[in-house]
C-alpha atoms as a PDB file:
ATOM      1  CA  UNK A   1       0.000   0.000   0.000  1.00  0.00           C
ATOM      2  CA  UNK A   2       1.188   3.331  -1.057  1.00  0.00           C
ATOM      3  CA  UNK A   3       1.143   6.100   1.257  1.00  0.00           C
ATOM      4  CA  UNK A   4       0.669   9.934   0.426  1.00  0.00           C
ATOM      5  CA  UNK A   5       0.876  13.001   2.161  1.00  0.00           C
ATOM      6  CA  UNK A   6       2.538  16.513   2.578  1.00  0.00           C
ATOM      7  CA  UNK A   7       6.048  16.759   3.114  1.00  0.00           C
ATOM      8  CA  UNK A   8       4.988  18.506   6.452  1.00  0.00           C
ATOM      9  CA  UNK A   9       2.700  16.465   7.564  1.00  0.00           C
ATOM     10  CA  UNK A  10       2.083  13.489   9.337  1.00  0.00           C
ATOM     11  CA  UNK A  11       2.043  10.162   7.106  1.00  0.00           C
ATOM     12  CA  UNK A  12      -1.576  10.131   6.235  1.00  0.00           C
ATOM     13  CA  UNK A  13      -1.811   6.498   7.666  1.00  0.00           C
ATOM     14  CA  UNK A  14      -0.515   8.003  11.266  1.00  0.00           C
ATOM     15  CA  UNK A  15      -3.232  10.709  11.231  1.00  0.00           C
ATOM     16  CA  UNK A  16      -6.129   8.084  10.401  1.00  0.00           C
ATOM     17  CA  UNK A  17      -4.528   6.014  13.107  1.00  0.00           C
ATOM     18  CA  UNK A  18      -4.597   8.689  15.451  1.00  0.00           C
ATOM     19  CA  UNK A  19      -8.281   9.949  13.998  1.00  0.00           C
ATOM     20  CA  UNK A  20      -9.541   6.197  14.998  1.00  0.00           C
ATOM     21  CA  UNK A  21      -7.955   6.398  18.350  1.00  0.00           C
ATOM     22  CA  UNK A  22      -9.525   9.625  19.235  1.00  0.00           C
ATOM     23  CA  UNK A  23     -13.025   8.669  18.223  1.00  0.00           C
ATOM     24  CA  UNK A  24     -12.805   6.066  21.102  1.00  0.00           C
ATOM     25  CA  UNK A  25     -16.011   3.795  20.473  1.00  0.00           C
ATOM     26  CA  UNK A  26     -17.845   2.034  18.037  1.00  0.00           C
ATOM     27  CA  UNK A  27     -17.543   4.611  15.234  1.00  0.00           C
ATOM     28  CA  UNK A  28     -13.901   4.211  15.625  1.00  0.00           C
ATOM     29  CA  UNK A  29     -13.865   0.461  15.568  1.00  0.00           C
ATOM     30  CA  UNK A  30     -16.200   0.694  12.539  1.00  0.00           C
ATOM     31  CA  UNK A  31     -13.765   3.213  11.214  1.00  0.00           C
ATOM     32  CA  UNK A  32     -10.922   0.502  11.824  1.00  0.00           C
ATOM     33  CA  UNK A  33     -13.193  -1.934  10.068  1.00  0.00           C
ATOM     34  CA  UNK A  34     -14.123  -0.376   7.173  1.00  0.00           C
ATOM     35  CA  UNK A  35     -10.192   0.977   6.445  1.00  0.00           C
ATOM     36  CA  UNK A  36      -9.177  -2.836   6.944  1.00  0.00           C
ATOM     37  CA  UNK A  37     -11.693  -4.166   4.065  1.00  0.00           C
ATOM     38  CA  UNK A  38     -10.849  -1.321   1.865  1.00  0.00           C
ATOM     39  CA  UNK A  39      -6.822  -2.297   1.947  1.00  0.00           C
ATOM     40  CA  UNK A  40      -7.497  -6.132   1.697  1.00  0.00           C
ATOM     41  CA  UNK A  41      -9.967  -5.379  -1.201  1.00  0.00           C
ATOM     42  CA  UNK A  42      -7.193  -3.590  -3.118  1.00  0.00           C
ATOM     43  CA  UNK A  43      -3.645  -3.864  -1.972  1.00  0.00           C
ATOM     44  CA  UNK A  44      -2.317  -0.811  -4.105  1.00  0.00           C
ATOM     45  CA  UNK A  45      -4.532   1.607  -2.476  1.00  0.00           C
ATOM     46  CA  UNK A  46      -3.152   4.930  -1.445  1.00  0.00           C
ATOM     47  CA  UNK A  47      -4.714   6.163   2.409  1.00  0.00           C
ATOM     48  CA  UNK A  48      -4.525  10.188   2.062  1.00  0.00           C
ATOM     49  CA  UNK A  49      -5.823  12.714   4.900  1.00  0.00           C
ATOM     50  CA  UNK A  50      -7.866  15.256   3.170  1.00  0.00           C
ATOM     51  CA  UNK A  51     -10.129  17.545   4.509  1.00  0.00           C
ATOM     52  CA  UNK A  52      -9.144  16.703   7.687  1.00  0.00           C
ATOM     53  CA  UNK A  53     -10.762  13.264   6.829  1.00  0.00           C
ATOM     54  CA  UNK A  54      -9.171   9.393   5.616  1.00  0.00           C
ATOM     55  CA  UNK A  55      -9.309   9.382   2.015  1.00  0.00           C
ATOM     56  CA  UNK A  56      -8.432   6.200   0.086  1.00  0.00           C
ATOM     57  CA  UNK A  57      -7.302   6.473  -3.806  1.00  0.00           C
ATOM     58  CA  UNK A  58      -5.844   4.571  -6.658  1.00  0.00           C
ATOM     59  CA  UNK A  59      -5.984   5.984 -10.180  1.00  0.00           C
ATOM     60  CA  UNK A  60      -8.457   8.467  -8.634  1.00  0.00           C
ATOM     61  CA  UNK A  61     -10.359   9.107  -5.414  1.00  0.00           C
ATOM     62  CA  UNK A  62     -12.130   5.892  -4.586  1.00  0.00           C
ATOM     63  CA  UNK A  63     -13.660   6.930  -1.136  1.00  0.00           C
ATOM     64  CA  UNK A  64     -13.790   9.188   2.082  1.00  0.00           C
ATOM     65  CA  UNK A  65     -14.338   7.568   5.618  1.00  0.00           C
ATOM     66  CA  UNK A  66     -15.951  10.249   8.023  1.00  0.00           C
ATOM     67  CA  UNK A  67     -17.361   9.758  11.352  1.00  0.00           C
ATOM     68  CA  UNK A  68     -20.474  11.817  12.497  1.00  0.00           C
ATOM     69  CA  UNK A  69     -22.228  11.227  15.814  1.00  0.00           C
ATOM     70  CA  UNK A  70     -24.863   8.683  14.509  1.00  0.00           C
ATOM     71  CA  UNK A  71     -22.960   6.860  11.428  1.00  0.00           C
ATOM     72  CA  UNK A  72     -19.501   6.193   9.477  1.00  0.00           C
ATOM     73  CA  UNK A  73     -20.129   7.040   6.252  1.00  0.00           C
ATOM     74  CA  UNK A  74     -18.252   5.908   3.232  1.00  0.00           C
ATOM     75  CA  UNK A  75     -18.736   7.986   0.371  1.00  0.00           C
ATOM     76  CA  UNK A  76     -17.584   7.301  -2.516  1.00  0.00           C
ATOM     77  CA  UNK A  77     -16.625   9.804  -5.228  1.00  0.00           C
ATOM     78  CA  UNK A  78     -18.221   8.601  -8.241  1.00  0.00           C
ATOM     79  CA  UNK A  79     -20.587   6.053  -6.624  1.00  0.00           C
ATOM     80  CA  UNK A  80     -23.333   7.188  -9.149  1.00  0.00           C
ATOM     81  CA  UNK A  81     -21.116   5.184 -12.046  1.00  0.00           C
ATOM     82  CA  UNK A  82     -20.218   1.857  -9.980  1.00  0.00           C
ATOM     83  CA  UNK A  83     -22.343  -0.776  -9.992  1.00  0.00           C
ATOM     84  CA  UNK A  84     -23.917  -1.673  -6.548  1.00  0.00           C
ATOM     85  CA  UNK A  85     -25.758  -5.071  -7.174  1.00  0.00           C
ATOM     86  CA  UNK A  86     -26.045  -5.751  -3.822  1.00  0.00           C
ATOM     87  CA  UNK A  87     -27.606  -2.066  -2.502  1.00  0.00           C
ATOM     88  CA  UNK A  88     -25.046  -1.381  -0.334  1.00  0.00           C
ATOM     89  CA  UNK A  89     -25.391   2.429  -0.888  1.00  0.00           C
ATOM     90  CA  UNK A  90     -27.706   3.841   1.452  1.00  0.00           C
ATOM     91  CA  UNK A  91     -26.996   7.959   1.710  1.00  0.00           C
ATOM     92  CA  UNK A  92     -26.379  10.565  -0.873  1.00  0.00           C
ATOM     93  CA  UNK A  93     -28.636   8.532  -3.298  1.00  0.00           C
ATOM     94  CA  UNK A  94     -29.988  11.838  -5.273  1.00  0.00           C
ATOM     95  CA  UNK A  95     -26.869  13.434  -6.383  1.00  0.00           C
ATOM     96  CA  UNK A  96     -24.998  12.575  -9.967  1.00  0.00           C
ATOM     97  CA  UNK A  97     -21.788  11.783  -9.181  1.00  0.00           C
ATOM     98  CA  UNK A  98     -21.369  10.632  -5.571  1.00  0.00           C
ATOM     99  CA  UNK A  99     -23.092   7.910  -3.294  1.00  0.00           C
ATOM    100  CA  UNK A 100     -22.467   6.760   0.476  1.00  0.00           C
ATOM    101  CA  UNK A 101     -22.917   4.439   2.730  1.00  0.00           C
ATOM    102  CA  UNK A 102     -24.242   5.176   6.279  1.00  0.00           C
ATOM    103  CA  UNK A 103     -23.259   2.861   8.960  1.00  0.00           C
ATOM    104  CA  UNK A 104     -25.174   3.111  12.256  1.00  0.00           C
ATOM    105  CA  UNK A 105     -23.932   1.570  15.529  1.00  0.00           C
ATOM    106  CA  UNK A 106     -24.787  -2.764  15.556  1.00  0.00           C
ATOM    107  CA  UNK A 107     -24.716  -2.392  11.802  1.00  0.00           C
ATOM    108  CA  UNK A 108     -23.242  -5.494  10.207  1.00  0.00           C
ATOM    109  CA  UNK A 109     -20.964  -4.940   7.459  1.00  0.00           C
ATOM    110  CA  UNK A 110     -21.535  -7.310   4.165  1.00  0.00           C
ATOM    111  CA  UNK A 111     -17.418  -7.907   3.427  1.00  0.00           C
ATOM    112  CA  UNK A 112     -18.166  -9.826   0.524  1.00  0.00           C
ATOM    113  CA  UNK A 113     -20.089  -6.311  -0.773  1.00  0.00           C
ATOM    114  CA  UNK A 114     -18.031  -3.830   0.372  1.00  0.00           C
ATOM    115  CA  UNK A 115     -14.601  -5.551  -1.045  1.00  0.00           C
ATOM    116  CA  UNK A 116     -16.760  -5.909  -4.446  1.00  0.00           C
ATOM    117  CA  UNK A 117     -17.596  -2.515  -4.386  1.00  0.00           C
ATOM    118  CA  UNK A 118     -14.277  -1.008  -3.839  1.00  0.00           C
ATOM    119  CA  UNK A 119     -13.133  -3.232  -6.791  1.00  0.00           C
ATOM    120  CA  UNK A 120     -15.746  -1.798  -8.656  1.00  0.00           C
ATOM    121  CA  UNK A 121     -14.785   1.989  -7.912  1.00  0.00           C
ATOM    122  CA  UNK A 122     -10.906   1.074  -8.841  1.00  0.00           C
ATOM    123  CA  UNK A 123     -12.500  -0.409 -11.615  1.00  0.00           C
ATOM    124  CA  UNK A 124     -14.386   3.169 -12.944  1.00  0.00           C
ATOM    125  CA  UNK A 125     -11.624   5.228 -11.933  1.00  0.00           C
ATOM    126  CA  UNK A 126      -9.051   2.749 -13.785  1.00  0.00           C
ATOM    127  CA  UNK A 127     -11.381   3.041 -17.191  1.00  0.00           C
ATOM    128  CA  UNK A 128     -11.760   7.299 -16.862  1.00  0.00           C
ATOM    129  CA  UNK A 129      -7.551   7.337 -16.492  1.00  0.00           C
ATOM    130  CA  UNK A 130      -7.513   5.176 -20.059  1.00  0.00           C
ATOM    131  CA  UNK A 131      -9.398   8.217 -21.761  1.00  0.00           C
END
C-alpha cells in the first residue's frame, strides 16, 4: 500500500490512526473496520488525509471515511457510475456523481459487498484514467 501526504505532515496512515484512536467507540472500531476491508480489497490503495478526513485512492479518489455522531459514512466519489448489485449504498442517493454508505452503531458490514464494491470503484476510476 502506497502512502501519500505533505512533506509537512504526518504520514496520512498516522493521522487516520490517530483519527480512529480519538473517536474512542464504536464509530472508531467501525472506522478501523471499514479501512481494513478497503486495503485487503485492493492492496495498491493509497490512504490520504484530506479535509481533515481518511481518504483512500488509486488511479483516482475511490472513497472518504468520516465519522459523524450517529454513522460512518463511506462515500464514494463517483458512486453514481459503480455498480452496486447488492444495494449497499444507502446515503447521498440523489446526487450525480457521488453515493455513500451510512453505517449506524450494531450495523453489520456485508465484506463480501463492500470488497466488491471497492473493486468496482478502482475499476471506474481505472477506465476514466484510459481516456
Amino acid at each position: 500500500m502506497k502512502k501519500s501526504t505533505p512533506d509537512n505532515a504526518a504520514p496520512a496512515s498516522e493521522l487516520i490512526d490517530a483519527r480512529i484512536a480519538e473517536l474512542n467507540d464504536w464509530r472508531g472500531e467501525m472506522l478501523a473496520h471499514l479501512r481494513a476491508l478497503i486495503r485487503a480489497a485492493d492492496p495498491d490503495v493509497v490512504e490520504e488525509w484530506k479535509w481533515s478526513v481518511p481518504v483512500w485512492s488509486h488511479h483516482g479518489l475511490i472513497c472518504t471515511g468520516e465519522a459523524y455522531k450517529q454513522t460512518v459514512k463511506l462515500t464514494f466519489a463517483k458512486g453514481a457510475s459503480v455498480p452496486d448489485p447488492t444495494g449497499l449504498f444507502n446515503a447521498s442517493l440523489d446526487g450525480n456523481v457521488r453515493r455513500a454508505i451510512d453505517f449506524r452503531e450494531g450495523d453489520k458490514v456485508n465484506e463480501k459487498a463492500l470488497k466488491a464494491l471497492i473493486q468496482a470503484a478502482v475499476a471506474v476510476n481505472k477506465a476514466a484514467a484510459k481516456r
